[in-house]
C-alpha atoms as a PDB file:
ATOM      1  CA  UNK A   1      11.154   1.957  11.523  1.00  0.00           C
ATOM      2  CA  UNK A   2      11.925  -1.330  10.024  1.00  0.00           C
ATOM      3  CA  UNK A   3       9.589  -4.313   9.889  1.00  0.00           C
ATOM      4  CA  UNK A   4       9.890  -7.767   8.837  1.00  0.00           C
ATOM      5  CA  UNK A   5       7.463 -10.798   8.737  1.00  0.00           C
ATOM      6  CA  UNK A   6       8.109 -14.384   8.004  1.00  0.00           C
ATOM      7  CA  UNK A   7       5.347 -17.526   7.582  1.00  0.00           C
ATOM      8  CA  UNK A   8       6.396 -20.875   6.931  1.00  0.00           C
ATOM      9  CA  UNK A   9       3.924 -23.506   5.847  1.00  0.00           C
ATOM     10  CA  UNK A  10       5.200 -27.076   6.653  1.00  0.00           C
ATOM     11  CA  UNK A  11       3.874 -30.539   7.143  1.00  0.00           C
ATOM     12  CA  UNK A  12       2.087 -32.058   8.946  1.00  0.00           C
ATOM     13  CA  UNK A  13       0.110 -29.264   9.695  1.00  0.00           C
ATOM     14  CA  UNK A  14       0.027 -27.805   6.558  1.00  0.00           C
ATOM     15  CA  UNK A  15      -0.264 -30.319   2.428  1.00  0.00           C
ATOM     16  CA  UNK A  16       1.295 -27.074   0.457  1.00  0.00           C
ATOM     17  CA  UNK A  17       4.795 -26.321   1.488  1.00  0.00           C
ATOM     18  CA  UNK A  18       4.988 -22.550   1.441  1.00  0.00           C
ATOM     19  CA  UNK A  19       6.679 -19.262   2.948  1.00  0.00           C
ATOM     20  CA  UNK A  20       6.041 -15.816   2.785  1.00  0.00           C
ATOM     21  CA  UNK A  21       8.335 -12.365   3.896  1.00  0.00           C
ATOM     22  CA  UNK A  22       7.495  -9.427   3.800  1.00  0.00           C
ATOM     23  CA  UNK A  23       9.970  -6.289   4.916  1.00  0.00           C
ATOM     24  CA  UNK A  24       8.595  -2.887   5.483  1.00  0.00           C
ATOM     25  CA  UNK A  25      10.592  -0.180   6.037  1.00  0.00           C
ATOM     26  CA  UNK A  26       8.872   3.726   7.173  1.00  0.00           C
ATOM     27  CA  UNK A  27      11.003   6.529   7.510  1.00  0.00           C
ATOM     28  CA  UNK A  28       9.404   9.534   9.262  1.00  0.00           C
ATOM     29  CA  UNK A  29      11.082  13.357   8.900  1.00  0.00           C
ATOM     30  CA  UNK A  30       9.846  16.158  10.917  1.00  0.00           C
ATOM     31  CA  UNK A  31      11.200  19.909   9.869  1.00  0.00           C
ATOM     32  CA  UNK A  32      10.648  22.883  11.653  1.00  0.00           C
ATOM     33  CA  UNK A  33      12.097  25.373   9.493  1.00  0.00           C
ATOM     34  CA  UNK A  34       9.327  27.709  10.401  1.00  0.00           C
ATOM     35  CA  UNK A  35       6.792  27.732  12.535  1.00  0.00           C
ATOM     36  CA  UNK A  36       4.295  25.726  11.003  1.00  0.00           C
ATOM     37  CA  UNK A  37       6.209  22.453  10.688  1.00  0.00           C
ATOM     38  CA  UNK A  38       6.209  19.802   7.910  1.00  0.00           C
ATOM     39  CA  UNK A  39       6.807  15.864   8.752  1.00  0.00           C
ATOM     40  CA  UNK A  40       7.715  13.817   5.388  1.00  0.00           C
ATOM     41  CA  UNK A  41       6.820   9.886   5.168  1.00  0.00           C
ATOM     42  CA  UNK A  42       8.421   7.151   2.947  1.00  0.00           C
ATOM     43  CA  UNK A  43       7.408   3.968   3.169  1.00  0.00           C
ATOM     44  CA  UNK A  44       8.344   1.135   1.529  1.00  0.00           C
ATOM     45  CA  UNK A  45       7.482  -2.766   1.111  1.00  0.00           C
ATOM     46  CA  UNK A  46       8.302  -5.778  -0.356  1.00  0.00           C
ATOM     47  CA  UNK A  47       6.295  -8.822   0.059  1.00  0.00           C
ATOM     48  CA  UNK A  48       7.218 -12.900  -1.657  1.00  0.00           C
ATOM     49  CA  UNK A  49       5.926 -15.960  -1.480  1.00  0.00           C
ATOM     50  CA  UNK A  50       6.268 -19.155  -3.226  1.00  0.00           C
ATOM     51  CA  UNK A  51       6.781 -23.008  -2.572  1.00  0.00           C
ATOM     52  CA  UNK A  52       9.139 -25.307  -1.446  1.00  0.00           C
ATOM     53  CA  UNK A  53      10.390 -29.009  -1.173  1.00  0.00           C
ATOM     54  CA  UNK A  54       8.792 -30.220  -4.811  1.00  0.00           C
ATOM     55  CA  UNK A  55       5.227 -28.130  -4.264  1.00  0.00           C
ATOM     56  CA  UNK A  56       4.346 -26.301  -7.129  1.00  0.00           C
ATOM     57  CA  UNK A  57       1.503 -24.798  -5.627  1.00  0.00           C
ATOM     58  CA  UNK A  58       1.673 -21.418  -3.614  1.00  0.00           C
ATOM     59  CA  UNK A  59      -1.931 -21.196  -1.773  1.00  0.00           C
ATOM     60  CA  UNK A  60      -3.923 -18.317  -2.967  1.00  0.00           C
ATOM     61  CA  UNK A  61      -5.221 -17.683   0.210  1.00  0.00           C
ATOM     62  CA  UNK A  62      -1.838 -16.556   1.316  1.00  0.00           C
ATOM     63  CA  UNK A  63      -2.195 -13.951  -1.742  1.00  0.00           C
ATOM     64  CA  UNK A  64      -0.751 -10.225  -1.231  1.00  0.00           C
ATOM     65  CA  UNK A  65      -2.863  -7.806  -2.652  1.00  0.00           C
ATOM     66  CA  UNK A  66      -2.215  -4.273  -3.671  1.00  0.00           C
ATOM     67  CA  UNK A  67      -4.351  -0.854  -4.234  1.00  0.00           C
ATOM     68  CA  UNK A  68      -6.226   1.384  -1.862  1.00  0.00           C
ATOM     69  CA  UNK A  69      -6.083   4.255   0.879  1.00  0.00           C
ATOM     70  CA  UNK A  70      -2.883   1.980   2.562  1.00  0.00           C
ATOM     71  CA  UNK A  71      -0.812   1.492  -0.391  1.00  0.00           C
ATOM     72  CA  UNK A  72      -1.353   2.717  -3.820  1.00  0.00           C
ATOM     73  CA  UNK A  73      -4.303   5.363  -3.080  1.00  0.00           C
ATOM     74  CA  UNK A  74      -6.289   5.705  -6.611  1.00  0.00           C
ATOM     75  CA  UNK A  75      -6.909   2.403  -7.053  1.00  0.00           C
ATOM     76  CA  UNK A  76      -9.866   0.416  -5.765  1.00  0.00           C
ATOM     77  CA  UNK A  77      -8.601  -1.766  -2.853  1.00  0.00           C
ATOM     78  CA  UNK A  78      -6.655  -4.635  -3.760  1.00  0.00           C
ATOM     79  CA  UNK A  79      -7.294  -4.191  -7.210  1.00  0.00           C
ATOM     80  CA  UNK A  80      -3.708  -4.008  -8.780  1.00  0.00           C
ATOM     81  CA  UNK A  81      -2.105  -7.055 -10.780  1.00  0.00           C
ATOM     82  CA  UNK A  82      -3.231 -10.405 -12.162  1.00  0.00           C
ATOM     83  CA  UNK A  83      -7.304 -10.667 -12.583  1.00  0.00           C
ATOM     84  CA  UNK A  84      -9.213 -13.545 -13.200  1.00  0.00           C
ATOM     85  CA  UNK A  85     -11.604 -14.363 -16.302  1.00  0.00           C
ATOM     86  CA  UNK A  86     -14.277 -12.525 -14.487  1.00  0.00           C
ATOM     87  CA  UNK A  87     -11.839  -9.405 -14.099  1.00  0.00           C
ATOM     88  CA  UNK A  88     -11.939  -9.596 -10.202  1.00  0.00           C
ATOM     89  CA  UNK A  89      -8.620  -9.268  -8.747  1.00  0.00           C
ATOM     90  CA  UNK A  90      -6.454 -12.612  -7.738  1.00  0.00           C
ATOM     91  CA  UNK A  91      -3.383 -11.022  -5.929  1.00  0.00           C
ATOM     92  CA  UNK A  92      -0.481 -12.079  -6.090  1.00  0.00           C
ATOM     93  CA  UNK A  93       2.669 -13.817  -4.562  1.00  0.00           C
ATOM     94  CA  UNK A  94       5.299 -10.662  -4.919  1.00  0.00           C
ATOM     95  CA  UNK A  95       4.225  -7.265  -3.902  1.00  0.00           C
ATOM     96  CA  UNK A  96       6.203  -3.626  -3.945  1.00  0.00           C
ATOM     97  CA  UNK A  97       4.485  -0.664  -2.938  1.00  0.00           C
ATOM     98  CA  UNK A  98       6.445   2.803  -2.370  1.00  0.00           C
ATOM     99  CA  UNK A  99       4.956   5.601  -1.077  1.00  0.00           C
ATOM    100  CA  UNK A 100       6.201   9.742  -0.684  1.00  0.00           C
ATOM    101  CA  UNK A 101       3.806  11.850   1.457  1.00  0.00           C
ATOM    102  CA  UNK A 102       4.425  15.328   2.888  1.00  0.00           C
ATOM    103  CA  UNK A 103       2.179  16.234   5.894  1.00  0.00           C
ATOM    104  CA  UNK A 104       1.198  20.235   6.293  1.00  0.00           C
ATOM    105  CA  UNK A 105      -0.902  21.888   9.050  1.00  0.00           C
ATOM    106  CA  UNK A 106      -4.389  23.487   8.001  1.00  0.00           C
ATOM    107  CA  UNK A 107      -4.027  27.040   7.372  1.00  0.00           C
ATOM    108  CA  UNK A 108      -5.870  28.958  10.145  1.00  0.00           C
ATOM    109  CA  UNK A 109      -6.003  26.469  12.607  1.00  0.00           C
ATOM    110  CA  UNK A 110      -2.843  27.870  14.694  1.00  0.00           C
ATOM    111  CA  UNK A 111      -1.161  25.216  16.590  1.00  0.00           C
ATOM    112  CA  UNK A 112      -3.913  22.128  16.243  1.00  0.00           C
ATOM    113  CA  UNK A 113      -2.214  19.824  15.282  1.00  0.00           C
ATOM    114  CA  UNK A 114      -5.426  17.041  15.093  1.00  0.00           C
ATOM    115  CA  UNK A 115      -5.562  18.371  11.444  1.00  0.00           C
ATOM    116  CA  UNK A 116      -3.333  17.545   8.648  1.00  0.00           C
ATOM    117  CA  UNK A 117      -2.980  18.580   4.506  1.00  0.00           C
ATOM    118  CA  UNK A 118      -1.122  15.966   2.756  1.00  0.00           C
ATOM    119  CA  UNK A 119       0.484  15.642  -0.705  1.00  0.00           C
ATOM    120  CA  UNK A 120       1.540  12.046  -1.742  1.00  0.00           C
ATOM    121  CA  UNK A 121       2.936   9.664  -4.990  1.00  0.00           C
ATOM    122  CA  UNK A 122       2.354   6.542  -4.657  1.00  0.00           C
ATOM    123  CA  UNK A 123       3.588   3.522  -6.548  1.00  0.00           C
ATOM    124  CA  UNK A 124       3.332  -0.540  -6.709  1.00  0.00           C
ATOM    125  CA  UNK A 125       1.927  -3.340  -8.075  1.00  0.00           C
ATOM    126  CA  UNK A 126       1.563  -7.369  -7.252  1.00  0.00           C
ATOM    127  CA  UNK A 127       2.610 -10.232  -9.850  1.00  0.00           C
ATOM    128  CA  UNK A 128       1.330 -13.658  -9.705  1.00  0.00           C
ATOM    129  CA  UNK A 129       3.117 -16.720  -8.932  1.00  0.00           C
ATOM    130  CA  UNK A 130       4.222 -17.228 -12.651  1.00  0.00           C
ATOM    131  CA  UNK A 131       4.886 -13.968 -13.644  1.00  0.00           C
ATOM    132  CA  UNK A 132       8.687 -12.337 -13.984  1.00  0.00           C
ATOM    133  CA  UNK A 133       8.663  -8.866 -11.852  1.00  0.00           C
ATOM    134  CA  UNK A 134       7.898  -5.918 -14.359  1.00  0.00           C
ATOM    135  CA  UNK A 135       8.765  -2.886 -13.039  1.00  0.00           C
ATOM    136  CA  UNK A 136       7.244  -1.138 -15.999  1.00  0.00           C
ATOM    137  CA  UNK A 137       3.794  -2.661 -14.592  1.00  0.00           C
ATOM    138  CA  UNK A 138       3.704  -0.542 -11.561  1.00  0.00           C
ATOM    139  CA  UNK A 139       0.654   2.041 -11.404  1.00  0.00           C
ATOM    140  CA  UNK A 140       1.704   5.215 -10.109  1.00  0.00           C
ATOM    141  CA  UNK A 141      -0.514   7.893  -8.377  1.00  0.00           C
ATOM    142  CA  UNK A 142      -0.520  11.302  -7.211  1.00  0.00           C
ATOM    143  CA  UNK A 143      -2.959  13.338  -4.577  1.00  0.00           C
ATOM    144  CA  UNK A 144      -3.889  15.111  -1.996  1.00  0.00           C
ATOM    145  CA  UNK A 145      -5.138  14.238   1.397  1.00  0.00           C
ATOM    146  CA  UNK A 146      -7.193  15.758   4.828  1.00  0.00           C
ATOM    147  CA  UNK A 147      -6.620  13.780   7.986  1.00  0.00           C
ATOM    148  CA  UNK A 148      -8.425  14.756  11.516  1.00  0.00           C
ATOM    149  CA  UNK A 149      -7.329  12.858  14.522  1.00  0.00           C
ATOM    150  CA  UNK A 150     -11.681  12.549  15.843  1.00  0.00           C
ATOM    151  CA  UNK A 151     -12.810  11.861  18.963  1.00  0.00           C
ATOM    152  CA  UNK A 152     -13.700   8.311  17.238  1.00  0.00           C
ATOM    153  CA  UNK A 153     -10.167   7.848  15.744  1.00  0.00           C
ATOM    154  CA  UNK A 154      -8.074   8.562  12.755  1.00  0.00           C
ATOM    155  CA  UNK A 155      -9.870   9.972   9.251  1.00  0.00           C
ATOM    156  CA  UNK A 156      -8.635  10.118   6.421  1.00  0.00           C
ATOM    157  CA  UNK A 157     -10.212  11.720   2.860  1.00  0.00           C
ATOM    158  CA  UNK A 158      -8.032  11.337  -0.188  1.00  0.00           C
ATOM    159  CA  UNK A 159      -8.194  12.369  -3.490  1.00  0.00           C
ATOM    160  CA  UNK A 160      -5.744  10.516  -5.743  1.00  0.00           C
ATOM    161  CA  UNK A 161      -5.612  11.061  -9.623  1.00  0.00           C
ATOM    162  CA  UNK A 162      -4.140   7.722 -10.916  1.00  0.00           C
ATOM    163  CA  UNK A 163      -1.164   8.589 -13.518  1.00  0.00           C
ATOM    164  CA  UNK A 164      -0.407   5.496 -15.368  1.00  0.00           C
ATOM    165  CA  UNK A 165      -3.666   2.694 -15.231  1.00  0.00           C
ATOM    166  CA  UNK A 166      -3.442  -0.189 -17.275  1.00  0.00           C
ATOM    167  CA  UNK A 167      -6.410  -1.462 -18.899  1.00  0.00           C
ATOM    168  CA  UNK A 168      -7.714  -3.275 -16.561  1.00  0.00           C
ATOM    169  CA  UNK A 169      -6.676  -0.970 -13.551  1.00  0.00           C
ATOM    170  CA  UNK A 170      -9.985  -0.216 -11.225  1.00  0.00           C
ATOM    171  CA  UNK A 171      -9.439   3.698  -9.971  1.00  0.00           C
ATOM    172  CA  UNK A 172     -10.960   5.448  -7.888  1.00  0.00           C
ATOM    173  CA  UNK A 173     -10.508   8.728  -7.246  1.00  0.00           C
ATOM    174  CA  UNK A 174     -11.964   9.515  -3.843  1.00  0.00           C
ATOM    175  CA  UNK A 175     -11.536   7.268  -0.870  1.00  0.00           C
ATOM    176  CA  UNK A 176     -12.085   7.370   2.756  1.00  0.00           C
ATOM    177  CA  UNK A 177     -10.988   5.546   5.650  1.00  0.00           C
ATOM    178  CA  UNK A 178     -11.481   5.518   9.514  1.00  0.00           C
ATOM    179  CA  UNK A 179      -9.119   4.230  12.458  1.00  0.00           C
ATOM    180  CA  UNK A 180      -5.572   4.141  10.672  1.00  0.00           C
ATOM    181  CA  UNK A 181      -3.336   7.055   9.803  1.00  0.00           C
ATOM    182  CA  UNK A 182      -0.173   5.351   7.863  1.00  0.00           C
END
């Protein structure tokens, strides 16, 4: 699956001249070597923004914002990149998140298929308007997950170890979310 989003800010309607894409490309793989099969995910995404026709102001409220159960699990959500002087994050206008995960059936639960085991790395990070893209910035992740397609909708436990947080990286370890499974 490929996805690709485009906003435009122009006058009159808008004082800031802006745009933003993002492209988002999933690519789902589903073995059945054995009987128990295995379905492999990577997703990837690139998001930009920034300002046109002699603004030099990209609107913060168009921010992207990276960290949590959908994109780098381990990290509080949308803690990564630029913070401001009360060290709450600001987001960013460039975003890359990349993301391996390996879905497994439970063990004992024959053919249910409601139940998944996961294994996952995850990587990505946001810069701010004025910042050159580091790619030696990007906090990395590694865990394991439990998802149960529930009478109420999709749930999702994770535990994520992060490998590389910078100093002022917010991490969390567990995390839990209802209603979306990718």
């Amino acid at each position: 699956m490929f996805k690709t989003s485009a906003e435009l800010g122009i006058p009159p309607r808008s004082d800031i001249n802006y745009y933003k894409l993002n492209l988002q490309s999933q690519y789902f793989y589903y073995s059945l070597p054995t009987k128990k099969p295995f379905t492999f995910l990577w997703n990837m995404e690139i998001g930009y923004g920034g300002s046109y026709g002699g603004s030099n102001e990209y609107p913060f409220y168009k921010n992207f914002y990276a960290g949590g159960v959908n994109s780098v699990r381990g990290y509080k959500s949308g803690s990564l990149g630029p913070i401001d002087n009360t060290d709450n994050s600001m987001g960013g206008s460039t975003r890359f998140v990349n993301n391996f995960e390996v879905f497994a059936p439970v063990p004992g639960m024959k053919d249910d298929k409601s139940m998944r085991l996961s294994a996952f790395y995850d990587a990505g990070n946001v810069w701010g308007y004025d910042q050159d893209i580091n790619f030696g910035s990007i906090q990395h992740s590694v865990g394991v997950g439990f998802t149960w397609i529930s009478p109420i909708g999709p749930l999702k436990l994770i535990y994520a170890h992060p490998i590389n947080p910078s100093a002022t990286a917010k991490t969390e370890s567990i995390q839990f979310q209802i209603g979306q499974l990718f």
